[in-house]
N, C-alpha and C. Protein backbone atom coordinates (compact mmCIF):
# COMPACT_ATOMS: atom_id res chain seq x y z
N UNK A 1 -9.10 1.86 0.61
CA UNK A 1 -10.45 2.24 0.95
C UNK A 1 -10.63 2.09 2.46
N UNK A 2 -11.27 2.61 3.02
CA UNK A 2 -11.53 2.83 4.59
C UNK A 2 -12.67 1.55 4.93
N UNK A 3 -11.91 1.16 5.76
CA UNK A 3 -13.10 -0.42 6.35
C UNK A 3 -13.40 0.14 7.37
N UNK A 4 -14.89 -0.73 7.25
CA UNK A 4 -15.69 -0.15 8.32
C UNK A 4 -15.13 -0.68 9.65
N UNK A 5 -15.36 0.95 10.72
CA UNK A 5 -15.18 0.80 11.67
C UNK A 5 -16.08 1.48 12.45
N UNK A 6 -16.11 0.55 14.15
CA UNK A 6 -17.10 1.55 15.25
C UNK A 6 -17.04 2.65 15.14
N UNK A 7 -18.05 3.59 15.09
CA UNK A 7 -18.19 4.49 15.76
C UNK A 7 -17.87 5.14 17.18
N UNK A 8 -16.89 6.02 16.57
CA UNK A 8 -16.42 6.42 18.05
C UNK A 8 -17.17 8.08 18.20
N UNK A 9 -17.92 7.95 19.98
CA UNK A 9 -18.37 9.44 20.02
C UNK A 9 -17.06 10.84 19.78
N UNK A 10 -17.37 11.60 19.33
CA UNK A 10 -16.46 12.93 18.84
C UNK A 10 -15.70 13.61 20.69
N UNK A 11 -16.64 13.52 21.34
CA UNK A 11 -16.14 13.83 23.18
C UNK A 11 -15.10 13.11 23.59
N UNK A 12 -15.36 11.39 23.69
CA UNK A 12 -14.98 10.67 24.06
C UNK A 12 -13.52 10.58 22.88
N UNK A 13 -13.13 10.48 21.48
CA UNK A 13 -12.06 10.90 20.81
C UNK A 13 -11.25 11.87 21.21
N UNK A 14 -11.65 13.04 21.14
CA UNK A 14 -11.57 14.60 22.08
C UNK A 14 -10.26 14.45 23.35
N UNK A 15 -11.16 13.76 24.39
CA UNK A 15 -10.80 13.58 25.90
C UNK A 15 -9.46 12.36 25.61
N UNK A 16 -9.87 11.50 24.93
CA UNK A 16 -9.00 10.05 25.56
C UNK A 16 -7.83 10.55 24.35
N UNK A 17 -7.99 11.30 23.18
CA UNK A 17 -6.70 11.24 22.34
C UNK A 17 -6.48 12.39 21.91
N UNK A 18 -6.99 13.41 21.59
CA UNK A 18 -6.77 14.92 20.90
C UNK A 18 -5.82 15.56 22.23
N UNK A 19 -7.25 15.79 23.64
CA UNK A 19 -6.44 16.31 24.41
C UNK A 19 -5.01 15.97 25.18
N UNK A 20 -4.60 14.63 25.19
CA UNK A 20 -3.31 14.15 25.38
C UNK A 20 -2.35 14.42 24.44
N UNK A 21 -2.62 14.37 23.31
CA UNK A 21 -1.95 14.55 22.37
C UNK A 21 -1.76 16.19 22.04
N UNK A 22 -2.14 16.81 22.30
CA UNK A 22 -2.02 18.07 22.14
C UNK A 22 -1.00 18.87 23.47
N UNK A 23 -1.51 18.44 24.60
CA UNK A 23 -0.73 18.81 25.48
C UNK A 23 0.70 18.56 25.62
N UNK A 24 0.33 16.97 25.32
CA UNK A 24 2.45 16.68 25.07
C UNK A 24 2.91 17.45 24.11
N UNK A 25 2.28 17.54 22.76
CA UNK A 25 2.57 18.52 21.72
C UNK A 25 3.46 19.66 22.27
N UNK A 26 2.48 20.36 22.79
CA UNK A 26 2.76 21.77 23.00
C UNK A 26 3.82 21.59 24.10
N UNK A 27 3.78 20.76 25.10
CA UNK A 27 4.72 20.94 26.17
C UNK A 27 6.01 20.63 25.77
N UNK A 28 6.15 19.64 24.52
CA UNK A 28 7.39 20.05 23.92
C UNK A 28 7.63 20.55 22.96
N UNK A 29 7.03 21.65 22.51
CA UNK A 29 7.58 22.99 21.84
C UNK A 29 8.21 23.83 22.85
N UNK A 30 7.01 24.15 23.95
CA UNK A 30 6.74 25.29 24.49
C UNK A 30 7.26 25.36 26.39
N UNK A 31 7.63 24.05 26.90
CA UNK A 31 7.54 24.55 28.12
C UNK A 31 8.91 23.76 28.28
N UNK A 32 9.90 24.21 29.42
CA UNK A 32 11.10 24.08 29.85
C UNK A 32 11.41 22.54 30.33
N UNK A 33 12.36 22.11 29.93
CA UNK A 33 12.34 21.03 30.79
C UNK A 33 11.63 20.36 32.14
N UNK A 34 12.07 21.78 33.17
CA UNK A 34 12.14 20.52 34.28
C UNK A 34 10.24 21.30 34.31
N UNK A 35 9.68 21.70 33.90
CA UNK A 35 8.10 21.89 33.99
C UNK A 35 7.22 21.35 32.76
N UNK A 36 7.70 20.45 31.91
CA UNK A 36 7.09 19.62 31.62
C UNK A 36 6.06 18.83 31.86
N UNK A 37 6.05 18.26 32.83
CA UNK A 37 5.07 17.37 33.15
C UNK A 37 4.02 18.11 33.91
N UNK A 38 4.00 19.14 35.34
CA UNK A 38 3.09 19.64 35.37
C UNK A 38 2.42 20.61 34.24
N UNK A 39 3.07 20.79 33.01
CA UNK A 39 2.53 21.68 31.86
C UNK A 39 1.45 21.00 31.30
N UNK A 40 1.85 19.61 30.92
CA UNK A 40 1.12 18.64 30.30
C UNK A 40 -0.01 18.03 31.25
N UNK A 41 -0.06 18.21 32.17
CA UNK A 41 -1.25 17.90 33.61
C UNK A 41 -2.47 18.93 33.32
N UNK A 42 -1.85 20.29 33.08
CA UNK A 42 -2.41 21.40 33.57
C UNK A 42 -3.19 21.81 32.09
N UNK A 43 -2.39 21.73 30.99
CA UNK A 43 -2.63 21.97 29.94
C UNK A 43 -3.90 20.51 29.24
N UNK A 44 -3.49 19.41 29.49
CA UNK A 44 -4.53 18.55 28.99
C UNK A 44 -5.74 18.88 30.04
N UNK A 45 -6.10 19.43 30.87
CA UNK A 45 -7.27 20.00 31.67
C UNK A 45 -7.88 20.43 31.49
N UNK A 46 -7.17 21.48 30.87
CA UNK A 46 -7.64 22.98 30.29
C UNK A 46 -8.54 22.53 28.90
N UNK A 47 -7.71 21.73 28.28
CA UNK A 47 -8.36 21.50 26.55
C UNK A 47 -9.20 19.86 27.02
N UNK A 48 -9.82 19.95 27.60
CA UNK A 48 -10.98 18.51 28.52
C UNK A 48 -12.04 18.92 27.55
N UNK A 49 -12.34 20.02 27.91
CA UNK A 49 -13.83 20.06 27.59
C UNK A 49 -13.90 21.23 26.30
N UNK A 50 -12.65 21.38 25.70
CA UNK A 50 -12.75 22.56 24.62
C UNK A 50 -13.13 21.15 23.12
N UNK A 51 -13.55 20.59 23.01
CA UNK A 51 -13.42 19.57 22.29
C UNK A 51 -14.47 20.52 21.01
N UNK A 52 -15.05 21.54 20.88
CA UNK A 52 -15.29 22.02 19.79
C UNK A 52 -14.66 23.33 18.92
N UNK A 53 -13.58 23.06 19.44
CA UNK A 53 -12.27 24.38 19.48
C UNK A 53 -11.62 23.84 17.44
N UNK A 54 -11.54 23.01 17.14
CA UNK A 54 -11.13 23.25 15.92
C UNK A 54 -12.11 22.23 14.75
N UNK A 55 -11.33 22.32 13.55
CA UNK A 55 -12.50 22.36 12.80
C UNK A 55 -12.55 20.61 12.46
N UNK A 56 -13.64 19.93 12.15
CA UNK A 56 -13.70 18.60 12.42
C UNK A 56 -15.00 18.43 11.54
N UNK A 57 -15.10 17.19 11.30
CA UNK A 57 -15.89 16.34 10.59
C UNK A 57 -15.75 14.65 11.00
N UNK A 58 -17.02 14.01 10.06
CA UNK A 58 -17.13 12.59 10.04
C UNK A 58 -17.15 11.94 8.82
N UNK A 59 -16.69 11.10 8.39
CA UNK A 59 -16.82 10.35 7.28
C UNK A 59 -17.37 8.99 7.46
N UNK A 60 -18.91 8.81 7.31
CA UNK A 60 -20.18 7.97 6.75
C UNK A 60 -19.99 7.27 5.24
N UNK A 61 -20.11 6.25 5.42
CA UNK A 61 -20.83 5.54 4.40
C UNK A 61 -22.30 5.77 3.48
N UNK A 62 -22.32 6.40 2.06
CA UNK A 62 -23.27 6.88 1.71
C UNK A 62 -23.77 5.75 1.19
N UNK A 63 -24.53 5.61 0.41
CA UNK A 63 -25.30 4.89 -1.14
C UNK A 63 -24.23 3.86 -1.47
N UNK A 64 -24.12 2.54 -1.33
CA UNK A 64 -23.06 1.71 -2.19
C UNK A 64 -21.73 2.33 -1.73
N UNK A 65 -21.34 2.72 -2.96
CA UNK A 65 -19.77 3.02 -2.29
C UNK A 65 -19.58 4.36 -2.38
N UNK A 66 -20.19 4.91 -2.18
CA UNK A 66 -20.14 6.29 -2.11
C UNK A 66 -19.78 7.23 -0.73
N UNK A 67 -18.96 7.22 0.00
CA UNK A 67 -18.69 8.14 1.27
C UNK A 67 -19.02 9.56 1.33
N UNK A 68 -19.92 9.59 2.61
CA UNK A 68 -20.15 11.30 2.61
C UNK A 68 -19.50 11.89 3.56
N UNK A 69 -18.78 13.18 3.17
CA UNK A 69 -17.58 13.66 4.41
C UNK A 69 -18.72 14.54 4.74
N UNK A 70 -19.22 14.86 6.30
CA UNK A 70 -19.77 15.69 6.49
C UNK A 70 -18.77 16.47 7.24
N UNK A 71 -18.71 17.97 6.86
CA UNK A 71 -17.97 19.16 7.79
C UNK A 71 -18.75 20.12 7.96
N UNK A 72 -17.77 20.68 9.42
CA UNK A 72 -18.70 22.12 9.09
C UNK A 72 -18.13 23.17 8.55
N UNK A 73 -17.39 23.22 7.56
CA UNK A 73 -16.89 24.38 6.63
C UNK A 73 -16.21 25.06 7.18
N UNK A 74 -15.44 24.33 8.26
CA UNK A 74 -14.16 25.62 8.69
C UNK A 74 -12.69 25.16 8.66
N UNK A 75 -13.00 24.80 7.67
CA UNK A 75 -11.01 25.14 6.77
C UNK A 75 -10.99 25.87 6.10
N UNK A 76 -9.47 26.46 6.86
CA UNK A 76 -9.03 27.27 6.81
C UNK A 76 -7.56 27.38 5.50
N UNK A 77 -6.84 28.39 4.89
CA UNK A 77 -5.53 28.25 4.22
C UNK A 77 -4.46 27.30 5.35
N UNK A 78 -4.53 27.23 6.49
CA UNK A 78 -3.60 26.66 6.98
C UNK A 78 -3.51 24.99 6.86
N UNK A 79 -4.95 24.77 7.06
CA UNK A 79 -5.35 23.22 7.26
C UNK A 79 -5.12 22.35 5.65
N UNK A 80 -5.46 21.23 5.65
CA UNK A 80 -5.33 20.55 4.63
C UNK A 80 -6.41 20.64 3.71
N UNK A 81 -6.14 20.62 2.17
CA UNK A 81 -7.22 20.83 1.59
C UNK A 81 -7.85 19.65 1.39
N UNK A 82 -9.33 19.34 0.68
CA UNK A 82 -9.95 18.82 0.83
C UNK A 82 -9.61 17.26 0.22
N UNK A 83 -8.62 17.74 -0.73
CA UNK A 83 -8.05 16.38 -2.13
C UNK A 83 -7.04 15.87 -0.63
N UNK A 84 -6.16 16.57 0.52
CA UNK A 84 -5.22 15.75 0.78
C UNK A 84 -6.05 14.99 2.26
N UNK A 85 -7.10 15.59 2.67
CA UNK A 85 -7.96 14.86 3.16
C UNK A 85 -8.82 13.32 2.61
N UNK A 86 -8.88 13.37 1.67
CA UNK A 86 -9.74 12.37 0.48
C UNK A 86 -8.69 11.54 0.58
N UNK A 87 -7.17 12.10 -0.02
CA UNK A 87 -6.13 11.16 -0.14
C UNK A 87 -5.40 10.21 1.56
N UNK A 88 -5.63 10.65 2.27
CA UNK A 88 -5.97 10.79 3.73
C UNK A 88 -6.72 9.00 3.78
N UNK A 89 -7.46 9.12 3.47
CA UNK A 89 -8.72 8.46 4.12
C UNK A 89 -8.91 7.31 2.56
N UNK A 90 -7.91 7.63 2.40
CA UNK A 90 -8.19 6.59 0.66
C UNK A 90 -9.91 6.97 0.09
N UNK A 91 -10.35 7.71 -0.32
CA UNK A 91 -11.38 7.67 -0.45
C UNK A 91 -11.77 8.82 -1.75
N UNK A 92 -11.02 8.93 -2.38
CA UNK A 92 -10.35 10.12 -3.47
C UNK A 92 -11.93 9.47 -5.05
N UNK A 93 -12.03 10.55 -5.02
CA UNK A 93 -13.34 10.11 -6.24
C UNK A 93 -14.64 9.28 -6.02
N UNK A 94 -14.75 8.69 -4.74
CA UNK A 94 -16.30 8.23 -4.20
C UNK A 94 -16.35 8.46 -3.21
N UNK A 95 -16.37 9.96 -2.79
CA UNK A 95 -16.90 10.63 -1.92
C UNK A 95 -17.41 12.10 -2.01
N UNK A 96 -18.64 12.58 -1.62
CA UNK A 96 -19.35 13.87 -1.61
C UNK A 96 -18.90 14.37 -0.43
N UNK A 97 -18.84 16.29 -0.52
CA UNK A 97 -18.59 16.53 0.81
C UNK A 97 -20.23 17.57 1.23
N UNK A 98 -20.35 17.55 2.45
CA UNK A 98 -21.96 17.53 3.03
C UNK A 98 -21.40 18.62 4.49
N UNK A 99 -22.04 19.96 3.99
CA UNK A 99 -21.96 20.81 5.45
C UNK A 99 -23.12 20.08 6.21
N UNK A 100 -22.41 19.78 7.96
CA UNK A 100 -23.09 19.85 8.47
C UNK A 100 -23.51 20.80 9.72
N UNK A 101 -24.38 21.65 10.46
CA UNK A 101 -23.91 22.65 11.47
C UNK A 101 -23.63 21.72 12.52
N UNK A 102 -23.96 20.63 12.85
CA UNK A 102 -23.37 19.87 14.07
C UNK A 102 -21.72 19.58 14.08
N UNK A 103 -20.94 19.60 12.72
CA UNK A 103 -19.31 19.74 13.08
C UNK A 103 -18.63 20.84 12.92
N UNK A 104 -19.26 22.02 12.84
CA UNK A 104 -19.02 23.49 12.89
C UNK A 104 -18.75 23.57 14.86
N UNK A 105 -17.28 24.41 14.26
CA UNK A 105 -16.52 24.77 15.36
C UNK A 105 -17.45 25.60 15.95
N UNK A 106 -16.83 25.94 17.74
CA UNK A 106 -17.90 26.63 18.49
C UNK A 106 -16.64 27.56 18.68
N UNK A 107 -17.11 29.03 18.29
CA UNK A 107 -15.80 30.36 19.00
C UNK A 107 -15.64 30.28 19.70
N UNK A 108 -16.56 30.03 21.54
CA UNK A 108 -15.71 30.21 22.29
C UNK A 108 -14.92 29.04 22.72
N UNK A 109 -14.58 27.74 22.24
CA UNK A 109 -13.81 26.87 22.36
C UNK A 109 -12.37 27.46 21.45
N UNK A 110 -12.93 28.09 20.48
CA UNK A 110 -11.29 28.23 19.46
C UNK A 110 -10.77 29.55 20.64
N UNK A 111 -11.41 30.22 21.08
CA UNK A 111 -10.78 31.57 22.11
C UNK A 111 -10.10 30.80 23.31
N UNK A 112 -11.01 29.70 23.41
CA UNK A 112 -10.02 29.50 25.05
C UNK A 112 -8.47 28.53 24.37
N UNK A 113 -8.91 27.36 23.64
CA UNK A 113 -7.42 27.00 22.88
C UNK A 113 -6.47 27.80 22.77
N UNK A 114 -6.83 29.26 22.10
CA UNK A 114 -5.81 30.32 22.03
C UNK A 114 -5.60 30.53 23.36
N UNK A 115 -6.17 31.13 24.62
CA UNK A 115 -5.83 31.59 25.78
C UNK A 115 -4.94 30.46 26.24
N UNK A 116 -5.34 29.21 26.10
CA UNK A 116 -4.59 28.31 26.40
C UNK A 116 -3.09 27.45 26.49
N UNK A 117 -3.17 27.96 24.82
CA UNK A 117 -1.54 27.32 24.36
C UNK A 117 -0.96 28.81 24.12
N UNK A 118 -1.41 30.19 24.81
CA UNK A 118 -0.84 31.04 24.78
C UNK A 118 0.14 30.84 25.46
């Protein structure tokens, strides 16, 4: 079961761990040895402020033990479905899932990601 933890803002997650992590990602799929590191400079820059570019949610504490996943309904066939998310988060059978429009992806963040790790 998921113990409670701080609240971390969704920006501040974004900036200090998605976008690092994404850039090394890609820079080692995608970019040559010896340009590595300025790839990963240039590329975690770029994805700073795209922080509403893919699809995301929060998981709250509802009623007793009840967890509410709030999303904003944009999974996709590629992403994980909702049971390996639940199984994810230990939280499989006391939890509701809750659209919210505040974790609904923004298009032009998913357009520049694409321009990006193009």
């Amino acid at each position: 079961m998921l113990p409670d933890s701080p609240q971390i803002h969704h920006v501040e997650f974004w900036q200090s761990q998605v976008a690092p992590f994404l850039a090394r990602a890609w820079a080692e799929a995608y970019a040559t040895p010896d340009f590595k590191q300025s790839f990963v400079a240039r590329l975690e820059g770029q994805l700073h402020g795209l922080y509403y570019a893919f699809p995301r949610g929060r998981i709250d504490r509802g009623n007793g033990t009840v967890f509410m996943v709030r999303n904003g309904i944009n999974l996709n066939k590629q992403m994980p479905a909702k049971p390996q998310i639940e199984q994810a988060f230990e939280i499989q059978g006391v939890c509701e899932w809750e659209f919210d429009a505040h974790e609904q992806c923004m298009d032009e963040d998913a357009i520049a990601i694409g321009r990006s790790s193009g």
